[in-house]
C-alpha atoms as a PDB file:
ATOM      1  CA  UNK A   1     -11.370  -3.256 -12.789  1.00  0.00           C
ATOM      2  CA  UNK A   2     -12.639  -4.047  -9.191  1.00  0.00           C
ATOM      3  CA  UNK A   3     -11.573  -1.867  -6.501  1.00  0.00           C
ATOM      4  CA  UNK A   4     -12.899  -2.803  -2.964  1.00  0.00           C
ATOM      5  CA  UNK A   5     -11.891  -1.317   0.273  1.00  0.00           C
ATOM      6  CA  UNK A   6     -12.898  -0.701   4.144  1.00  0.00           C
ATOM      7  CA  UNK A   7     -10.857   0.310   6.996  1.00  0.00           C
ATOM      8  CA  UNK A   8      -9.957  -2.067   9.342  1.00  0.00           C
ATOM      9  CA  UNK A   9      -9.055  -2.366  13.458  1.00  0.00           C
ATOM     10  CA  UNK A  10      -8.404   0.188  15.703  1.00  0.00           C
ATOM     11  CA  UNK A  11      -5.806   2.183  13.482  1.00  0.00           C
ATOM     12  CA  UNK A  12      -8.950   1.970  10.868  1.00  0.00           C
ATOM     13  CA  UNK A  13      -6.334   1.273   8.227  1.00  0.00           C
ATOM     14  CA  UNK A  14      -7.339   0.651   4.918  1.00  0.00           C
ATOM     15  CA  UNK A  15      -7.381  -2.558   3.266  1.00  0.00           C
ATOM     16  CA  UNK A  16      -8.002  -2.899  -0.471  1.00  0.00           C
ATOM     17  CA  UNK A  17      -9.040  -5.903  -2.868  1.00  0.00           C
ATOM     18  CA  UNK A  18      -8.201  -5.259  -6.359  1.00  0.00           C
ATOM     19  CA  UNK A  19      -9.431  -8.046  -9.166  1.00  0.00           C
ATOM     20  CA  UNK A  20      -9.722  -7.382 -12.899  1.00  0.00           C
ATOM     21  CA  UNK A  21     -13.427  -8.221 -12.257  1.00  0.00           C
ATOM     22  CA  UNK A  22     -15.781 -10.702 -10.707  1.00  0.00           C
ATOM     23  CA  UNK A  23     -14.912 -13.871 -10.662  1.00  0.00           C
ATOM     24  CA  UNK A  24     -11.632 -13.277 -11.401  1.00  0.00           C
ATOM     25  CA  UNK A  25      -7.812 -13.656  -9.193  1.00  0.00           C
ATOM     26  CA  UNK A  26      -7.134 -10.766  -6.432  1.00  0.00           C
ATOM     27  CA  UNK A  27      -4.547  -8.969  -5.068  1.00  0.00           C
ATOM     28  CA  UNK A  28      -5.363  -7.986  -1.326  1.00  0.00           C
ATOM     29  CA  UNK A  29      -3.612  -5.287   0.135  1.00  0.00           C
ATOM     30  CA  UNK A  30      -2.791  -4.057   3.509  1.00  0.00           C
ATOM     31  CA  UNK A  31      -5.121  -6.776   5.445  1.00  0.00           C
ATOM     32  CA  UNK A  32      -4.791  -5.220   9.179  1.00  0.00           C
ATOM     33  CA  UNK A  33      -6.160  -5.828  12.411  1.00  0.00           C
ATOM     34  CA  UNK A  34      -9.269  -7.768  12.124  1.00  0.00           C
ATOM     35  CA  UNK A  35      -9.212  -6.913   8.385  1.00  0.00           C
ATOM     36  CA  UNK A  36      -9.507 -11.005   7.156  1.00  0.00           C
ATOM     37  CA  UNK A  37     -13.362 -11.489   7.793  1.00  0.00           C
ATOM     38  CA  UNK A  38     -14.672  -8.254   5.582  1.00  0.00           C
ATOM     39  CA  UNK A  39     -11.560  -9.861   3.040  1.00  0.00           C
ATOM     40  CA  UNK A  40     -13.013 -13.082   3.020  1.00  0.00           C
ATOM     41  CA  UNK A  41     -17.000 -11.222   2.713  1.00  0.00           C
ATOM     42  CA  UNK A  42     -15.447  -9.514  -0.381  1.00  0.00           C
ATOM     43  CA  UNK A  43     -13.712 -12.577  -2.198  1.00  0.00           C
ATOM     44  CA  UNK A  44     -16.858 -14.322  -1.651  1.00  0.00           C
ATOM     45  CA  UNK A  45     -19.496 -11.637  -2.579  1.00  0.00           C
ATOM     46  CA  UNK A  46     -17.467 -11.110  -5.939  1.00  0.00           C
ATOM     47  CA  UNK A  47     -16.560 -14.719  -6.324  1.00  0.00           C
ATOM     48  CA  UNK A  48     -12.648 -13.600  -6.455  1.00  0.00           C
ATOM     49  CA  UNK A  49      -9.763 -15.665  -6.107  1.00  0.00           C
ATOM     50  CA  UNK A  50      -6.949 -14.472  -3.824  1.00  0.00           C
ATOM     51  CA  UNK A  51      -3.417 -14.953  -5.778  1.00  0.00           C
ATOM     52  CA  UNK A  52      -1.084 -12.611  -3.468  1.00  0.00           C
ATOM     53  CA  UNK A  53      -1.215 -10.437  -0.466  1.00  0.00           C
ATOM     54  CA  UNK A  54       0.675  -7.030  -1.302  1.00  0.00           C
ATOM     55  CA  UNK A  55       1.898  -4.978   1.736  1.00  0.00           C
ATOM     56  CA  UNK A  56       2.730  -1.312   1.126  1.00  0.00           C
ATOM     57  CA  UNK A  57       4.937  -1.312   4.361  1.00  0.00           C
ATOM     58  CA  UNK A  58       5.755  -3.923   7.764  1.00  0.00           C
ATOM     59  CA  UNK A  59       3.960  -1.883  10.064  1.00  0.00           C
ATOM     60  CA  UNK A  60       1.665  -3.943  12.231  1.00  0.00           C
ATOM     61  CA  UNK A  61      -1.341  -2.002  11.578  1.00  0.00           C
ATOM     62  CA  UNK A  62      -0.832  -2.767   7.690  1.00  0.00           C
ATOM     63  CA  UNK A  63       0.300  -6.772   8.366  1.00  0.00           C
ATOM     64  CA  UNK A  64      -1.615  -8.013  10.869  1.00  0.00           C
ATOM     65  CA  UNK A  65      -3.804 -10.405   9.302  1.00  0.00           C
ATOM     66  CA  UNK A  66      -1.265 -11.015   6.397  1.00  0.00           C
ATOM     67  CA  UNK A  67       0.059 -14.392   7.505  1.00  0.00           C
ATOM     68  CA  UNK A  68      -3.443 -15.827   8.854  1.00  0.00           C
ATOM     69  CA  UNK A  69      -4.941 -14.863   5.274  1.00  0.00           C
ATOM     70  CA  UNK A  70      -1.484 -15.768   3.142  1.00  0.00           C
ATOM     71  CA  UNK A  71      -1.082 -19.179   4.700  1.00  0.00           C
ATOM     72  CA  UNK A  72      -5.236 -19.965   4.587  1.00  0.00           C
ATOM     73  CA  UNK A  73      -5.182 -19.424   1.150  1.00  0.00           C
ATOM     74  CA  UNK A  74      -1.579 -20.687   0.137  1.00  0.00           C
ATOM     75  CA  UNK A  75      -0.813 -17.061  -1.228  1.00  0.00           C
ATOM     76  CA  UNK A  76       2.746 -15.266  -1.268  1.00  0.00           C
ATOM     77  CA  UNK A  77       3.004 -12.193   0.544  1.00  0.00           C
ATOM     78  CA  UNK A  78       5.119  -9.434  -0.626  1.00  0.00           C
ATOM     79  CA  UNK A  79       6.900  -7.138   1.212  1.00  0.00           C
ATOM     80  CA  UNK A  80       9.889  -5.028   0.280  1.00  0.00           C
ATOM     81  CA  UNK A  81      13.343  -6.596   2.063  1.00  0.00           C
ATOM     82  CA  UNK A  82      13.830  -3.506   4.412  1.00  0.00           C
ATOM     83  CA  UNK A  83      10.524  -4.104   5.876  1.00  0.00           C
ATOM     84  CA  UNK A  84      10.297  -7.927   5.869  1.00  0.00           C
ATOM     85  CA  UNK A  85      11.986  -8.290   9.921  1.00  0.00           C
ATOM     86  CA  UNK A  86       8.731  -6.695  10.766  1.00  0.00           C
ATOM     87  CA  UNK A  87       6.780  -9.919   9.788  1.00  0.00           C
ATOM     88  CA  UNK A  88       8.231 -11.674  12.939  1.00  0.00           C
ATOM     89  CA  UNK A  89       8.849  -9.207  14.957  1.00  0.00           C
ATOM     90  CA  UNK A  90       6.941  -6.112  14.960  1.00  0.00           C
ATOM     91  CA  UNK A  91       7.317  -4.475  17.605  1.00  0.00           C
ATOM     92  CA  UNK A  92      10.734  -3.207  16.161  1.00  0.00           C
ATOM     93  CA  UNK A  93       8.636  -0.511  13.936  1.00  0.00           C
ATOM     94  CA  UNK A  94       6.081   0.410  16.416  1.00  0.00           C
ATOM     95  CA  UNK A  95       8.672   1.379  19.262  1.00  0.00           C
ATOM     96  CA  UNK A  96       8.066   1.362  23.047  1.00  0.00           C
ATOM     97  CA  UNK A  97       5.214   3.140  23.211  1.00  0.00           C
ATOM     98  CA  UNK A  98       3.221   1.884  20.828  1.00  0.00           C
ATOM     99  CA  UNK A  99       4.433  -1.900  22.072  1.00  0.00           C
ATOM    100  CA  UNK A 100       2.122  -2.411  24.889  1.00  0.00           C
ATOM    101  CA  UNK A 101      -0.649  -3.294  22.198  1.00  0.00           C
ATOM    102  CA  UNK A 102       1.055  -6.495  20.911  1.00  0.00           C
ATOM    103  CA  UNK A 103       1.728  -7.949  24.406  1.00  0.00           C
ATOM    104  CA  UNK A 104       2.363 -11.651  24.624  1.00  0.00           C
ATOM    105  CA  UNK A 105       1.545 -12.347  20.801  1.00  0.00           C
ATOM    106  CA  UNK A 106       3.797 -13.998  18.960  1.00  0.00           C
ATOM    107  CA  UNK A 107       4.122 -13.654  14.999  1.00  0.00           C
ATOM    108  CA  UNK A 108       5.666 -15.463  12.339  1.00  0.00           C
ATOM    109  CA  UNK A 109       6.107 -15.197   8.643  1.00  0.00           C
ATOM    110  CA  UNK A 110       3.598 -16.216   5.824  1.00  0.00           C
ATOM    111  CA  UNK A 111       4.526 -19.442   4.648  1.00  0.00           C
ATOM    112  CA  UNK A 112       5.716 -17.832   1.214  1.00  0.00           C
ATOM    113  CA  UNK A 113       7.333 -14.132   0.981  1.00  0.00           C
ATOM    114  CA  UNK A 114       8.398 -12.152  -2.049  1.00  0.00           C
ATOM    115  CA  UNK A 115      10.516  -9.281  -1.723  1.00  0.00           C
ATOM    116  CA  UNK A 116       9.329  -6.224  -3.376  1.00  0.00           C
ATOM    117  CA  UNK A 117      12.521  -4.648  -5.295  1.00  0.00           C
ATOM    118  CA  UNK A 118      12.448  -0.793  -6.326  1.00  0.00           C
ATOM    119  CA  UNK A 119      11.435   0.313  -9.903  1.00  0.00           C
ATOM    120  CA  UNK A 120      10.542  -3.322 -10.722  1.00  0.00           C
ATOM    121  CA  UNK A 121       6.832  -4.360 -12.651  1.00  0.00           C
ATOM    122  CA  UNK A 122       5.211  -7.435 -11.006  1.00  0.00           C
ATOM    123  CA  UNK A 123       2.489  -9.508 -12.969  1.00  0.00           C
ATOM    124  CA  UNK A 124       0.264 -10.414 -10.339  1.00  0.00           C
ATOM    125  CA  UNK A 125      -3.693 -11.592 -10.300  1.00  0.00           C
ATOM    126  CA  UNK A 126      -3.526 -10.213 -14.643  1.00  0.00           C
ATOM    127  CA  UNK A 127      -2.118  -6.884 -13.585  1.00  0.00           C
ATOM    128  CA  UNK A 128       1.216  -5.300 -14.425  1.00  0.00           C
ATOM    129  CA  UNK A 129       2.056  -3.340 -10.926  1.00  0.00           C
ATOM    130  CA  UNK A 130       4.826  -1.175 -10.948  1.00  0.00           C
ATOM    131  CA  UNK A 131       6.834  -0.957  -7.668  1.00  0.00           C
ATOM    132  CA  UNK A 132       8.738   2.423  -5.979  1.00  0.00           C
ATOM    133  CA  UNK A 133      10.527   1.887  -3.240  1.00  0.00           C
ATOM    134  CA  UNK A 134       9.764   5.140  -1.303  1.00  0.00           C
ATOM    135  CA  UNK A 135      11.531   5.053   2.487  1.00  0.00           C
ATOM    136  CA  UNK A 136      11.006   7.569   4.873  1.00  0.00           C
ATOM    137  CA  UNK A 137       7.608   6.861   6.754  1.00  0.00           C
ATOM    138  CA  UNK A 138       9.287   3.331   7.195  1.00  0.00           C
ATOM    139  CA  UNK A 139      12.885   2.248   5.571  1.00  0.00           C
ATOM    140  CA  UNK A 140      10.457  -0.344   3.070  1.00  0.00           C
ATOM    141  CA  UNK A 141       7.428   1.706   2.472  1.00  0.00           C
ATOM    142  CA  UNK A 142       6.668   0.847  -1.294  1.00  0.00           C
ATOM    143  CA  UNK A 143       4.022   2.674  -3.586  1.00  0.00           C
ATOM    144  CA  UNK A 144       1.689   0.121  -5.787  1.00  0.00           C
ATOM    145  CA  UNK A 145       0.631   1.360  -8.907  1.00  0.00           C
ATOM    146  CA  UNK A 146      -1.115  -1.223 -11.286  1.00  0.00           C
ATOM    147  CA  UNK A 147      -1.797  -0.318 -14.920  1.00  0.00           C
ATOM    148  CA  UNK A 148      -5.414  -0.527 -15.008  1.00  0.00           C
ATOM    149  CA  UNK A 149      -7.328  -1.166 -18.745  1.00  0.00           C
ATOM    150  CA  UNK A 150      -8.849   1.702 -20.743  1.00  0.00           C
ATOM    151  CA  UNK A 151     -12.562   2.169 -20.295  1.00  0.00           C
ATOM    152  CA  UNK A 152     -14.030   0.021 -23.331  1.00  0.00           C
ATOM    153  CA  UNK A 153     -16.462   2.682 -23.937  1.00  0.00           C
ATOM    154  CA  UNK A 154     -14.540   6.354 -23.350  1.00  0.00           C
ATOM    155  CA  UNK A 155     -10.549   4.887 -23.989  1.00  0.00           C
ATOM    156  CA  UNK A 156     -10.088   7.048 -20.711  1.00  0.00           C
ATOM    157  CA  UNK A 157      -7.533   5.163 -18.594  1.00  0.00           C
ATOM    158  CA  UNK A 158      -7.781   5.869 -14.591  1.00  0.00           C
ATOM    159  CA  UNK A 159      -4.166   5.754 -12.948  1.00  0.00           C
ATOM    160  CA  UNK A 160      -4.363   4.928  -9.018  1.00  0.00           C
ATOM    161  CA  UNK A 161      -1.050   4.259  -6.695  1.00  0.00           C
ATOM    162  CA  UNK A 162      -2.003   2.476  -3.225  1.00  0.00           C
ATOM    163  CA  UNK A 163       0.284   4.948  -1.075  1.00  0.00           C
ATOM    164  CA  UNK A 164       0.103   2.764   2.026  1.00  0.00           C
ATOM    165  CA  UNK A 165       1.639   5.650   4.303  1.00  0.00           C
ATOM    166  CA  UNK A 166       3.533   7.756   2.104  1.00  0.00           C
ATOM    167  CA  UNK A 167       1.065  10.436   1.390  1.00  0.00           C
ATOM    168  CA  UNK A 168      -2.361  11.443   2.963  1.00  0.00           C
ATOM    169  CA  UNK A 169      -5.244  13.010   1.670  1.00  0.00           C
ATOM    170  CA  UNK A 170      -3.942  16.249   3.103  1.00  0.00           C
ATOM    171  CA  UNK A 171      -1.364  14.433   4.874  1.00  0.00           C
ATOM    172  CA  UNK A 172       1.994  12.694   5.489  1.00  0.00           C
ATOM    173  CA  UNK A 173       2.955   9.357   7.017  1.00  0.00           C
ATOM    174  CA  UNK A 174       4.402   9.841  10.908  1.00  0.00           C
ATOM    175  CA  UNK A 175       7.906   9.741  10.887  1.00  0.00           C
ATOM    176  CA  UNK A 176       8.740   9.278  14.689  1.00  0.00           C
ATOM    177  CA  UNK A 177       8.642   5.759  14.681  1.00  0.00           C
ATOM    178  CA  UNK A 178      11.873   3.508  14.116  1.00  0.00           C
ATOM    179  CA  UNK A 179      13.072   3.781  11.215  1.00  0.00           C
ATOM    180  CA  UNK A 180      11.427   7.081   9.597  1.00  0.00           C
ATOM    181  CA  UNK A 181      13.102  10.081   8.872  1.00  0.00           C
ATOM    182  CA  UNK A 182      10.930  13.283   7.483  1.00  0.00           C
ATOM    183  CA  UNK A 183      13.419  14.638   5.238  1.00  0.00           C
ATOM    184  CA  UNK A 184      13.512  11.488   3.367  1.00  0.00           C
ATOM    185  CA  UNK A 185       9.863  11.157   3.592  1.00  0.00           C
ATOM    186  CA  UNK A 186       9.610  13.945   1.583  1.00  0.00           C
ATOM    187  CA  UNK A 187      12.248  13.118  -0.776  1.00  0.00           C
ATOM    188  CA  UNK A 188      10.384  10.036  -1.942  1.00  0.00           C
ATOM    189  CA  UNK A 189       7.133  12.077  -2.453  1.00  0.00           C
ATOM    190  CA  UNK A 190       9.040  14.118  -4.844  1.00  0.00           C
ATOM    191  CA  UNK A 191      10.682  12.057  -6.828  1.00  0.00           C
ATOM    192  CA  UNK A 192       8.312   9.386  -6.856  1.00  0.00           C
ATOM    193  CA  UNK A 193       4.661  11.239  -6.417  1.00  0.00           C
ATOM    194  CA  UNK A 194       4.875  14.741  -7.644  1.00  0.00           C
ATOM    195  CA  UNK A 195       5.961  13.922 -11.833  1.00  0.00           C
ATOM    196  CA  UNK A 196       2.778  12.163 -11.844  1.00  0.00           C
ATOM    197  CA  UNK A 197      -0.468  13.926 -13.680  1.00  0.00           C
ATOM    198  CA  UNK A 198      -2.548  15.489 -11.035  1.00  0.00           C
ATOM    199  CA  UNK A 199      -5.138  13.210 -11.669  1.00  0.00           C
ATOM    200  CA  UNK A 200      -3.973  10.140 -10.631  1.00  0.00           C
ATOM    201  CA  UNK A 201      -5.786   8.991  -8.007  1.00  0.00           C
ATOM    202  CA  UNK A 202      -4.295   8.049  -4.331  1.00  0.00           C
ATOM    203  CA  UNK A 203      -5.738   5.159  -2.215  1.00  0.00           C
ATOM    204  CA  UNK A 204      -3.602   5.954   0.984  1.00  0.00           C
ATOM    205  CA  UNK A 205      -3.836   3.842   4.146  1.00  0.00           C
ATOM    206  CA  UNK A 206      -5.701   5.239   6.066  1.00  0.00           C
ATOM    207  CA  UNK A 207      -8.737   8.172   5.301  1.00  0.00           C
ATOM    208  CA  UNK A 208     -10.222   9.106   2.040  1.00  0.00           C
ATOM    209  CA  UNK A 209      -8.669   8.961  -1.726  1.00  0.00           C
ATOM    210  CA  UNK A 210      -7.654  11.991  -3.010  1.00  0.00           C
ATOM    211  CA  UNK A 211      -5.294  13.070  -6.222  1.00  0.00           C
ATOM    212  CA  UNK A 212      -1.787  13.825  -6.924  1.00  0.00           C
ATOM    213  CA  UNK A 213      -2.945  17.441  -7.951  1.00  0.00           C
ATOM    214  CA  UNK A 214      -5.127  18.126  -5.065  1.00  0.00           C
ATOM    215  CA  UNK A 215      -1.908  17.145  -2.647  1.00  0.00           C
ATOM    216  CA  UNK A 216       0.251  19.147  -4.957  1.00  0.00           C
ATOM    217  CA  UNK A 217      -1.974  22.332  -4.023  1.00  0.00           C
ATOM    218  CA  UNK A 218      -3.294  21.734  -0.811  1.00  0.00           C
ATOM    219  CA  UNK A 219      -1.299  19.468   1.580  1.00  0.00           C
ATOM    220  CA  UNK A 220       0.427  21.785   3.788  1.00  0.00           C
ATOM    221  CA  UNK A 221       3.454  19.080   4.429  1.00  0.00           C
ATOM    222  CA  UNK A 222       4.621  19.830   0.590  1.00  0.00           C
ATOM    223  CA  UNK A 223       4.511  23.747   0.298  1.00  0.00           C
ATOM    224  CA  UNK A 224       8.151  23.500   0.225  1.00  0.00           C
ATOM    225  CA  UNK A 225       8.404  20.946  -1.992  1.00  0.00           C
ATOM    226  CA  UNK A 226       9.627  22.078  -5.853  1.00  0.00           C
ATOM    227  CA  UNK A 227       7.168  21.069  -8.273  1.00  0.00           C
ATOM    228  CA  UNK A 228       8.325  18.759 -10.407  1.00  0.00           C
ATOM    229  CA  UNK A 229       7.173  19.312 -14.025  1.00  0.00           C
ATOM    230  CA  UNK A 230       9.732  16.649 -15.275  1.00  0.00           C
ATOM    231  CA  UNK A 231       7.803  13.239 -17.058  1.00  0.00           C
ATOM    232  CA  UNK A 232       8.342  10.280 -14.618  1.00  0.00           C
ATOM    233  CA  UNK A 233       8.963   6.509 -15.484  1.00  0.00           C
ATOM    234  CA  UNK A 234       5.071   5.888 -16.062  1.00  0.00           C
ATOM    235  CA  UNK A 235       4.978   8.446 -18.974  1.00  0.00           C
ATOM    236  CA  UNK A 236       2.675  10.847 -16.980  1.00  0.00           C
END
């Protein structure tokens, strides 16, 4: 598998490209502020086609450049339905305070929008990605986790769930902004994050990767948290 990723604009959020391999369809995620030139860099250093644009949540940081790159490329966007009034009107998620950086802008939808529903598996770009609704840093935050191959030459198979702003390395998403609530914030982490095996990797959206065990340890948000030993719906 191909995993490619940079942060983008001036909430350096991150923005992945995932492809089965060169040459192959992608799945962009996340494509933020100024995020569609280093996209369209990475699509053409690896020779990838772009089949969908996945967003983890309707934040503006995360959407920015979702319907520019979506509607250049004739791709659907995906967005879970809580989330999706953000497309058009962002400033609705951001709140007062944080609307002084859209100013006069005006936003519409991409030209083609798929709702991301909870617990569902998407085939998308040769992947089967299983979706988790997981509210609470925004009402539609969603985790992405795509059932990568087995190495050809070990059988080891790496898990990795794009977070979006769930759960930092060391971390949780804000919950101040409209539509967030911290209880249920943590909630979703631990029904949806904590059964997995601590080594499945997180790609959050914004600062470095980390692993479900290393969060289970050492982020101070989930002390409190029970640990859940119980196997989850991926068999972990």
């Amino acid at each position: 598998m191909l995993i490619a990723g940079f942060p983008a604009g001036a909430f350096q959020t991150n923005c992945y490209l995932v492809a089965e391999g060169p040459g192959s369809d992608a799945v962009i995620i996340d494509p933020g502020q100024d995020a569609a030139p280093n996209v369209r860099s990475v699509l053409d250093e690896y020779s990838l086609t772009p089949v969908a644009v996945f967003l983890t949540h309707g934040h503006l940081d995360h959407t920015w450049n979702a319907q520019e790159l979506a509607d250049e490329y004739s791709i659907p966007a995906y967005i879970h339905a809580d989330d999706r009034p953000m497309l058009t009107d962002p400033g609705m998620g951001i709140g007062s305070a944080l609307s002084s950086m859209i100013g006069d802008l005006e936003f519409v939808e991409p030209q083609k929008v798929v709702e991301f529903v909870d617990g569902e598996d998407v085939e998308v770009a040769g992947v089967r990605w299983a979706v988790d609704h997981a509210p609470g840093h925004s009402r539609g935050s969603v985790l992405l986790t795509p059932e990568l191959p087995a190495d050809p030459e070990t059988g080891e198979r790496i898990s990795v769930c794009f977070s979006g702003d769930v759960l930092f390395n060391g971390s949780i998403g804000r919950t101040d902004l409209p539509g967030g609530s911290h209880q249920q914030l943590l909630d979703s982490i631990a029904a949806k994050l904590l059964p997995r095996d601590d080594d499945q990797v997180i790609l959050p959206g914004h600062g470095p990767q980390t692993t479900i065990g290393a969060e289970r340890t050492g982020n101070p948000f989930l002390v409190d948290l029970p640990d859940v030993q119980k196997k989850g719906r991926y068999g972990l």
